[in-house]
N, C-alpha and C. Protein backbone atom coordinates (compact mmCIF):
# COMPACT_ATOMS: atom_id res chain seq x y z
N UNK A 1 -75.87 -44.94 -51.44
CA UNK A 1 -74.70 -45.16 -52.28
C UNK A 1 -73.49 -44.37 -51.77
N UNK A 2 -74.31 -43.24 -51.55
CA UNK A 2 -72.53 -42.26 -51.07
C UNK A 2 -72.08 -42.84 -49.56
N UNK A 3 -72.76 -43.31 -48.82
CA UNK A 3 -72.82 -43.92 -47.44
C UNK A 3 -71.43 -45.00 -48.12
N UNK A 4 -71.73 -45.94 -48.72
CA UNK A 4 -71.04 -47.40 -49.34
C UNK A 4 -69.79 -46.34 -49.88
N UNK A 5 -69.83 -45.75 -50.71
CA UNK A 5 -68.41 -45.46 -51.20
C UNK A 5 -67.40 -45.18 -49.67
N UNK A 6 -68.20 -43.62 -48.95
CA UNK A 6 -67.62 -43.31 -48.01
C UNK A 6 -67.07 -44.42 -46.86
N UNK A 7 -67.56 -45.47 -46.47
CA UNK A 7 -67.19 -46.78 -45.93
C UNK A 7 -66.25 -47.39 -45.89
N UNK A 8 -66.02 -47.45 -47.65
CA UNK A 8 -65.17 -48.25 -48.22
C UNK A 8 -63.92 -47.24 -48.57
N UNK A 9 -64.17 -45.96 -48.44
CA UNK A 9 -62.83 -45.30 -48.73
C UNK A 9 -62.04 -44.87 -47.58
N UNK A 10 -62.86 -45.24 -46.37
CA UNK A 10 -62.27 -44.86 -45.20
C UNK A 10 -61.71 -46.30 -44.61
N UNK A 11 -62.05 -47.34 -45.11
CA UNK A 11 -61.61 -49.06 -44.94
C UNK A 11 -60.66 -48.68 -45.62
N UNK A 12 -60.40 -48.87 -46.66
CA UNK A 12 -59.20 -48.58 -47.59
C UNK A 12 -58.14 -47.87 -47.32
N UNK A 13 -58.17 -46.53 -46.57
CA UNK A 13 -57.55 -45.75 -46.46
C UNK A 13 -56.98 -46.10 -44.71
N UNK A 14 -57.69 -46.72 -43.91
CA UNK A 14 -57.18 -47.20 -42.86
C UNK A 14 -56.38 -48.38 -42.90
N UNK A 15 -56.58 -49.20 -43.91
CA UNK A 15 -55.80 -50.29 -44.19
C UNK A 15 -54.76 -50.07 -44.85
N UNK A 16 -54.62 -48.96 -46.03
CA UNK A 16 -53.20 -48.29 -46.47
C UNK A 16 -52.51 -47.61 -45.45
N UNK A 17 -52.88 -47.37 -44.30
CA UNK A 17 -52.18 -47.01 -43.06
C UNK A 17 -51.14 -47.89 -42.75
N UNK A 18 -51.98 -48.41 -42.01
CA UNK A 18 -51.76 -49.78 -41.35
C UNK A 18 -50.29 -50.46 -42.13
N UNK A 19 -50.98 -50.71 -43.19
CA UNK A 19 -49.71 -51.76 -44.27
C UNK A 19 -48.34 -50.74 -44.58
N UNK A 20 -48.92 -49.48 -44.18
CA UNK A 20 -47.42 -48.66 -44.33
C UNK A 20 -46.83 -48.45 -43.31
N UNK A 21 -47.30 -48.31 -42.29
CA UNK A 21 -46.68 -48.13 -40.86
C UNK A 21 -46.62 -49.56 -39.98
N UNK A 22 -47.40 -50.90 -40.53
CA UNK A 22 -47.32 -52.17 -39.72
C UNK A 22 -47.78 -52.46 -38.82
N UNK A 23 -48.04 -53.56 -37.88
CA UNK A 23 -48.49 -53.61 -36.80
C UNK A 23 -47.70 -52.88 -35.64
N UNK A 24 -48.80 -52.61 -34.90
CA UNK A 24 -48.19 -51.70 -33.61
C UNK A 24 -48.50 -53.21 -32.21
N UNK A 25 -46.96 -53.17 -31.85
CA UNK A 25 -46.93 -54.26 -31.05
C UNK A 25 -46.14 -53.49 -29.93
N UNK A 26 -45.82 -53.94 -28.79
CA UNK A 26 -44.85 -53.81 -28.10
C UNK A 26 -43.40 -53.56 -27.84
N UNK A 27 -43.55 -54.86 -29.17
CA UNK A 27 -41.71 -54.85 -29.83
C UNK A 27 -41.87 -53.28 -30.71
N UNK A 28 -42.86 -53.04 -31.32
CA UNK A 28 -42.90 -52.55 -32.81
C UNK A 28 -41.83 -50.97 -31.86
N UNK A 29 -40.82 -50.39 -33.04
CA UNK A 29 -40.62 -49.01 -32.79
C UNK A 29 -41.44 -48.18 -32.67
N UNK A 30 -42.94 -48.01 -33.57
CA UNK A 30 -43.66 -47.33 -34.33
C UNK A 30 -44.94 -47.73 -32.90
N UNK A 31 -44.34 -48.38 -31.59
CA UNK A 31 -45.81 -48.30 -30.76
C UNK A 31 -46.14 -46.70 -30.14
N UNK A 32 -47.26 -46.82 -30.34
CA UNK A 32 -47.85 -45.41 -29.63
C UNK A 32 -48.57 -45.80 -28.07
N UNK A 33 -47.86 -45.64 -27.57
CA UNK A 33 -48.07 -45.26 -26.00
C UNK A 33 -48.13 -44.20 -25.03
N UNK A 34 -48.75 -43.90 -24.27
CA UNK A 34 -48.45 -43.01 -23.43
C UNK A 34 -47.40 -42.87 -22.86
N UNK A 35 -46.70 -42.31 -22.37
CA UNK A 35 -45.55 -42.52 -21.94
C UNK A 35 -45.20 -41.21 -20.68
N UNK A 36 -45.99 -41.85 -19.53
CA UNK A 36 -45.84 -40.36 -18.21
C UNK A 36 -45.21 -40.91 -16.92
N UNK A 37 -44.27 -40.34 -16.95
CA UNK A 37 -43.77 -40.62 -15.42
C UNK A 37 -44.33 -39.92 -14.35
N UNK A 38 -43.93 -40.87 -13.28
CA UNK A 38 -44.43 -40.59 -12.11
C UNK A 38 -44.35 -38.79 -12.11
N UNK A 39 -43.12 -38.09 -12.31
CA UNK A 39 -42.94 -36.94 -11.81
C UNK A 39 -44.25 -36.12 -12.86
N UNK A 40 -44.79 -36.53 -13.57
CA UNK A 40 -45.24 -35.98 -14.95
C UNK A 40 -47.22 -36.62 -14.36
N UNK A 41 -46.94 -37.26 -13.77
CA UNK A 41 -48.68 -38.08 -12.95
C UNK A 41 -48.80 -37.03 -11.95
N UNK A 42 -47.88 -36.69 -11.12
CA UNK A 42 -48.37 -35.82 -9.94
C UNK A 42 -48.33 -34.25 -10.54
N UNK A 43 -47.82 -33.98 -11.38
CA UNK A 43 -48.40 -32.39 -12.27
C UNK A 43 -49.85 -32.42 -12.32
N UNK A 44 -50.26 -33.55 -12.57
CA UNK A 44 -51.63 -33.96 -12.98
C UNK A 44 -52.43 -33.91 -12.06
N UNK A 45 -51.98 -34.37 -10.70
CA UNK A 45 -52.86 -34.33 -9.37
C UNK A 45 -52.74 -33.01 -8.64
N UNK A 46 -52.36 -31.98 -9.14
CA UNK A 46 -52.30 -31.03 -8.17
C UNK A 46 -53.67 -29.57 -8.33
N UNK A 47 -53.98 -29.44 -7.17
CA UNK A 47 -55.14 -28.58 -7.59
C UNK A 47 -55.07 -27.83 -6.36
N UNK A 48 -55.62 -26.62 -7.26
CA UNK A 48 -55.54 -25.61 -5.95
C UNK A 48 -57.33 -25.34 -5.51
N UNK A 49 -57.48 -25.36 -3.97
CA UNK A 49 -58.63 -24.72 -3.41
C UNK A 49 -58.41 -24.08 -2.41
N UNK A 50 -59.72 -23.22 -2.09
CA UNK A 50 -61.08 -23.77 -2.67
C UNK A 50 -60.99 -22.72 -3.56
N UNK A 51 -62.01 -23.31 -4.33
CA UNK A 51 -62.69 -22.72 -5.41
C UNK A 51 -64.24 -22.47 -5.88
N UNK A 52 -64.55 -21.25 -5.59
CA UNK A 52 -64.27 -20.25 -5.27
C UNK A 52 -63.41 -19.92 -4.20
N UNK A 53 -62.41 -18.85 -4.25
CA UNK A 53 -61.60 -17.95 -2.63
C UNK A 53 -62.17 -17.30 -2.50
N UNK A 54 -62.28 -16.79 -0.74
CA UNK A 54 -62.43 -15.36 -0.83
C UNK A 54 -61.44 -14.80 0.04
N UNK A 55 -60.66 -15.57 0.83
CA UNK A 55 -59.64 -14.98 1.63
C UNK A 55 -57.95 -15.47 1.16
N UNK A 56 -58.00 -16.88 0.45
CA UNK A 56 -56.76 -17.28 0.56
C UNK A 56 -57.10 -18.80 -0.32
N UNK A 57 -55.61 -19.21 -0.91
CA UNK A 57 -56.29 -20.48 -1.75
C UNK A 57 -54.98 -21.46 -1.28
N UNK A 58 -55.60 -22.34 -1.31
CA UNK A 58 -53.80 -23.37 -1.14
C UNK A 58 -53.87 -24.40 -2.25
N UNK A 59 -52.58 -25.31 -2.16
CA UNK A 59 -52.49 -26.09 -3.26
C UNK A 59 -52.35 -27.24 -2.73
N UNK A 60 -52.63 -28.04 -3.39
CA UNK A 60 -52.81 -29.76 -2.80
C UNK A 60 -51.66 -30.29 -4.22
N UNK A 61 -50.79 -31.15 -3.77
CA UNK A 61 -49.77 -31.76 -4.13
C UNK A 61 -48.98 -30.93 -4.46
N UNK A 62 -48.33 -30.21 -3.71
CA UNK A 62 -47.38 -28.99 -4.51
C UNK A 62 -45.77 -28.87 -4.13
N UNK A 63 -45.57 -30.38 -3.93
CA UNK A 63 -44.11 -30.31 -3.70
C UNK A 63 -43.43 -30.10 -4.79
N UNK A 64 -43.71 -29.95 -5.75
CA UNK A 64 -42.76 -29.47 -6.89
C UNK A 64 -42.98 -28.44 -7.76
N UNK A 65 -43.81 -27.45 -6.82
CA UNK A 65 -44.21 -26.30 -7.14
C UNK A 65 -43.09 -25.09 -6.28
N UNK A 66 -42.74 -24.26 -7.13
CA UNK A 66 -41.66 -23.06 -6.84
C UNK A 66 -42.13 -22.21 -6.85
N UNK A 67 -43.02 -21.69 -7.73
CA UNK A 67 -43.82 -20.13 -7.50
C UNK A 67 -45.43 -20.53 -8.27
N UNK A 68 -45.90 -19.86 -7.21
CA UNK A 68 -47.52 -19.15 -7.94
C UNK A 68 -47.27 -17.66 -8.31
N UNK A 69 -48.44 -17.65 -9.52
CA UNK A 69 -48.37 -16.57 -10.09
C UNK A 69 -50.07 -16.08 -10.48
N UNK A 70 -50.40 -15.30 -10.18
CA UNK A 70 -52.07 -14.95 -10.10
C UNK A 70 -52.02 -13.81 -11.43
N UNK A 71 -52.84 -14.33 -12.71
CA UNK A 71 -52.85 -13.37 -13.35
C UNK A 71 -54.73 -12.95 -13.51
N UNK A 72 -54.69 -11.58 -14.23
CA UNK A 72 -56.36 -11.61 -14.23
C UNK A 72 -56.21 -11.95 -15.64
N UNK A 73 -57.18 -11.98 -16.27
CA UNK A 73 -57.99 -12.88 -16.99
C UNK A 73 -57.46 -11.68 -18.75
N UNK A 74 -56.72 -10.45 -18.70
CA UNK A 74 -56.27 -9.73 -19.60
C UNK A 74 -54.79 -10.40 -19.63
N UNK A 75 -54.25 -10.93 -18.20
CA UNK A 75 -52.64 -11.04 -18.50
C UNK A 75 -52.17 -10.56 -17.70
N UNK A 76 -52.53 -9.65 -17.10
CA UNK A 76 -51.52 -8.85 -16.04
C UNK A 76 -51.63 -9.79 -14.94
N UNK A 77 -50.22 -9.61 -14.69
CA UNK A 77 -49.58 -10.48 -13.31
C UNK A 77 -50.07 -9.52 -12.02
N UNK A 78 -51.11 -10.33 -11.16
CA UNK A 78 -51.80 -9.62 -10.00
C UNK A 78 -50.57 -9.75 -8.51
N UNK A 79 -50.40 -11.40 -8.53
CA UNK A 79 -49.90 -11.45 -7.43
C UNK A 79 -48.69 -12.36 -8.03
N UNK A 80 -47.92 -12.77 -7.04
CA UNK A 80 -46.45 -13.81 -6.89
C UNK A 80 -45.98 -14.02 -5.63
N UNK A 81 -45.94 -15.61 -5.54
CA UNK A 81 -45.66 -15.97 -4.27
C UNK A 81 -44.76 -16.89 -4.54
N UNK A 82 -43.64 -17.02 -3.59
CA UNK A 82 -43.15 -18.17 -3.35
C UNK A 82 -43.56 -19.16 -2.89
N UNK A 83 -43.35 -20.69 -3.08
CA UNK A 83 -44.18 -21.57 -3.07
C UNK A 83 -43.65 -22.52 -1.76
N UNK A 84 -44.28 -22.68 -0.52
CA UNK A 84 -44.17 -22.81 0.16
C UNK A 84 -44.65 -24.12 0.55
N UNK A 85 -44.51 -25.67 0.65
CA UNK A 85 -45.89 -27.11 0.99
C UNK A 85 -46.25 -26.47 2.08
N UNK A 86 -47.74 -26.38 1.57
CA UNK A 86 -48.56 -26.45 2.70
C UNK A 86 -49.02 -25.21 3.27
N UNK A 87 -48.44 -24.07 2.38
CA UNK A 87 -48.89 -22.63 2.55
C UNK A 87 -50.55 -22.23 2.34
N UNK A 88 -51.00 -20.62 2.92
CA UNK A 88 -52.27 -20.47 2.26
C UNK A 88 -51.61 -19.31 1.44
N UNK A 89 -52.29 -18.99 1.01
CA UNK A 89 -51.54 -17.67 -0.33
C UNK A 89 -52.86 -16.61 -0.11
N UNK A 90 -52.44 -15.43 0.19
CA UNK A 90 -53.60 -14.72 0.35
C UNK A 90 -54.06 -13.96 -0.56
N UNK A 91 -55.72 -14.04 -0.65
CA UNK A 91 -55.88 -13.13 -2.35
C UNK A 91 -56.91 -12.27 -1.73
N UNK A 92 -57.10 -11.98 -0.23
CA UNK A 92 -57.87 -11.01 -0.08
C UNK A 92 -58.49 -9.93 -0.69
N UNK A 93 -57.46 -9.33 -1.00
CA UNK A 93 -56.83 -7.79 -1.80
C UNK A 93 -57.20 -7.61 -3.24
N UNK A 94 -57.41 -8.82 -3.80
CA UNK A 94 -57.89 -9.11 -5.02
C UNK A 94 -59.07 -8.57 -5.39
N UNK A 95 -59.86 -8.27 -6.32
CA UNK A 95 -61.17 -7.73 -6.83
C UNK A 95 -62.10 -9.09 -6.91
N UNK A 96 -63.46 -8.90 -6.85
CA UNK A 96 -63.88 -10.24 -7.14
C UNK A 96 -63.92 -10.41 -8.72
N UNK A 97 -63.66 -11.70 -9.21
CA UNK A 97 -63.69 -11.82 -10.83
C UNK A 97 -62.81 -13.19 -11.15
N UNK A 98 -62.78 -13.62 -11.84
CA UNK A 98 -62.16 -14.99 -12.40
C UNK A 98 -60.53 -15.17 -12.74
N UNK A 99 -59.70 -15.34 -12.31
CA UNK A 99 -58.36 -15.06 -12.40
C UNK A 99 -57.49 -16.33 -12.69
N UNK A 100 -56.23 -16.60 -13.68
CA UNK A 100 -55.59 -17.74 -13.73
C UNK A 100 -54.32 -17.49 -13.00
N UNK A 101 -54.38 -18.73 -12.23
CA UNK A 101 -53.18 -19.13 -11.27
C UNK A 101 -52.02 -20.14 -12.12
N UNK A 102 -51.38 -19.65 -12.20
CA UNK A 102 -49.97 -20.41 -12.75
C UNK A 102 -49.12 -20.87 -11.70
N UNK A 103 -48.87 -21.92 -11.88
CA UNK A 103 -47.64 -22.76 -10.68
C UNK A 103 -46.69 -23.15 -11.95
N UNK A 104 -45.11 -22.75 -11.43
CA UNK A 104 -44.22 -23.34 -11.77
C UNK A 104 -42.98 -24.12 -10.97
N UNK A 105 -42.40 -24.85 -11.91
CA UNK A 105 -41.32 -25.79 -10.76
C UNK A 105 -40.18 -24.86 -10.65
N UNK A 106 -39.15 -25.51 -10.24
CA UNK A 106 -37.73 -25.39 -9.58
C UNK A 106 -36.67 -24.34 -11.02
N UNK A 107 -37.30 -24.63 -12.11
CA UNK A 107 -36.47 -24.58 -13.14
C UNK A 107 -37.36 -23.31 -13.79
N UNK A 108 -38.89 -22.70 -13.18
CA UNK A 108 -39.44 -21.65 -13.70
C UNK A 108 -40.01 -22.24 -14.78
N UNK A 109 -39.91 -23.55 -15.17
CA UNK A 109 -41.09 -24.09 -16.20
C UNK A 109 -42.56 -24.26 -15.71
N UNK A 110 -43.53 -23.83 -16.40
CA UNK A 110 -45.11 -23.65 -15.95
C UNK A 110 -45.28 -25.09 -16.12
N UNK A 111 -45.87 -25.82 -14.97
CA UNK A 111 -46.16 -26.79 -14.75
C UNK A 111 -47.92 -26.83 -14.84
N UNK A 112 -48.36 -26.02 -14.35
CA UNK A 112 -50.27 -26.17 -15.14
C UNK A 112 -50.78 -24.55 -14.25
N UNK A 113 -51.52 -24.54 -15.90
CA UNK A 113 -52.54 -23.13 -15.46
C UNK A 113 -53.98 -22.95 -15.02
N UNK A 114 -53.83 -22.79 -13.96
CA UNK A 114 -55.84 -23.34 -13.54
C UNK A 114 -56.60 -21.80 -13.50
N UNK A 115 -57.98 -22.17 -13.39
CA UNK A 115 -58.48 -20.59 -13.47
C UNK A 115 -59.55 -21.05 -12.03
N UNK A 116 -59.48 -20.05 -11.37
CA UNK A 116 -59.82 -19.78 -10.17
C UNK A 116 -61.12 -18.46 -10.23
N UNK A 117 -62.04 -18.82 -9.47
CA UNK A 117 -63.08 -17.86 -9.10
C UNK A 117 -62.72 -16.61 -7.66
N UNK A 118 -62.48 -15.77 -7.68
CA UNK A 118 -62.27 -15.12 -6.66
C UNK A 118 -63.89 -14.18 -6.12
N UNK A 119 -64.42 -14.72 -4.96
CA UNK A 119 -65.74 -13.79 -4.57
C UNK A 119 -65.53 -12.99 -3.25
């Protein structure tokens, strides 16, 4: 029985959606789409290896990368590099332990934070 109510109050309540907000079409204002540009797809493709480092890490798609920034895993800023296509970045010097790498663009906005193994 509670199965049937719950059913029907979640039918109900999806259909009072619906009839208040309308169909979602193409034309509709109210469509929900993704909406990523190209410059906003290749943020997405960029990754740094290898992973694990133990001498140095580079970045794959990083033309619109301006600085790396190596923090350990409390916050403190370890390293900073200028961002170079096609550089290796050296983390020799580093301790072994798990550390997040921050890349940002042209404008110092953080474009993605990855976490990296250092051995």
């Amino acid at each position: 029985m509670k199965q049937i109510i719950l059913c029907f109050f979640l039918f109900f309540t999806a259909f009072s959606m619906q009839a208040h907000v309308g169909p979602l079409s193409s034309d509709s204002p109210n469509t929900i789409s993704p909406k990523i540009s190209i410059f906003e797809d290749d943020y997405n493709k960029i990754s740094i290896f290898p992973n694990p480092a133990t001498e140095f890490i580079s970045i794959a798609n990083d033309k619109n990368v301006k600085q790396v920034i190596i923090f350990n895993l409390v916050g403190r800023k370890m390293k900073t590099f200028e961002a170079v296509s096609g550089e290796q970045y050296d983390v020799s010097n580093l301790p072994n332990g798990m550390y997040l790498v921050q890349l940002r663009d042209h404008n110092l906005k953080v474009i993605t934070t990855q976490r990296i193994s250092k051995r």
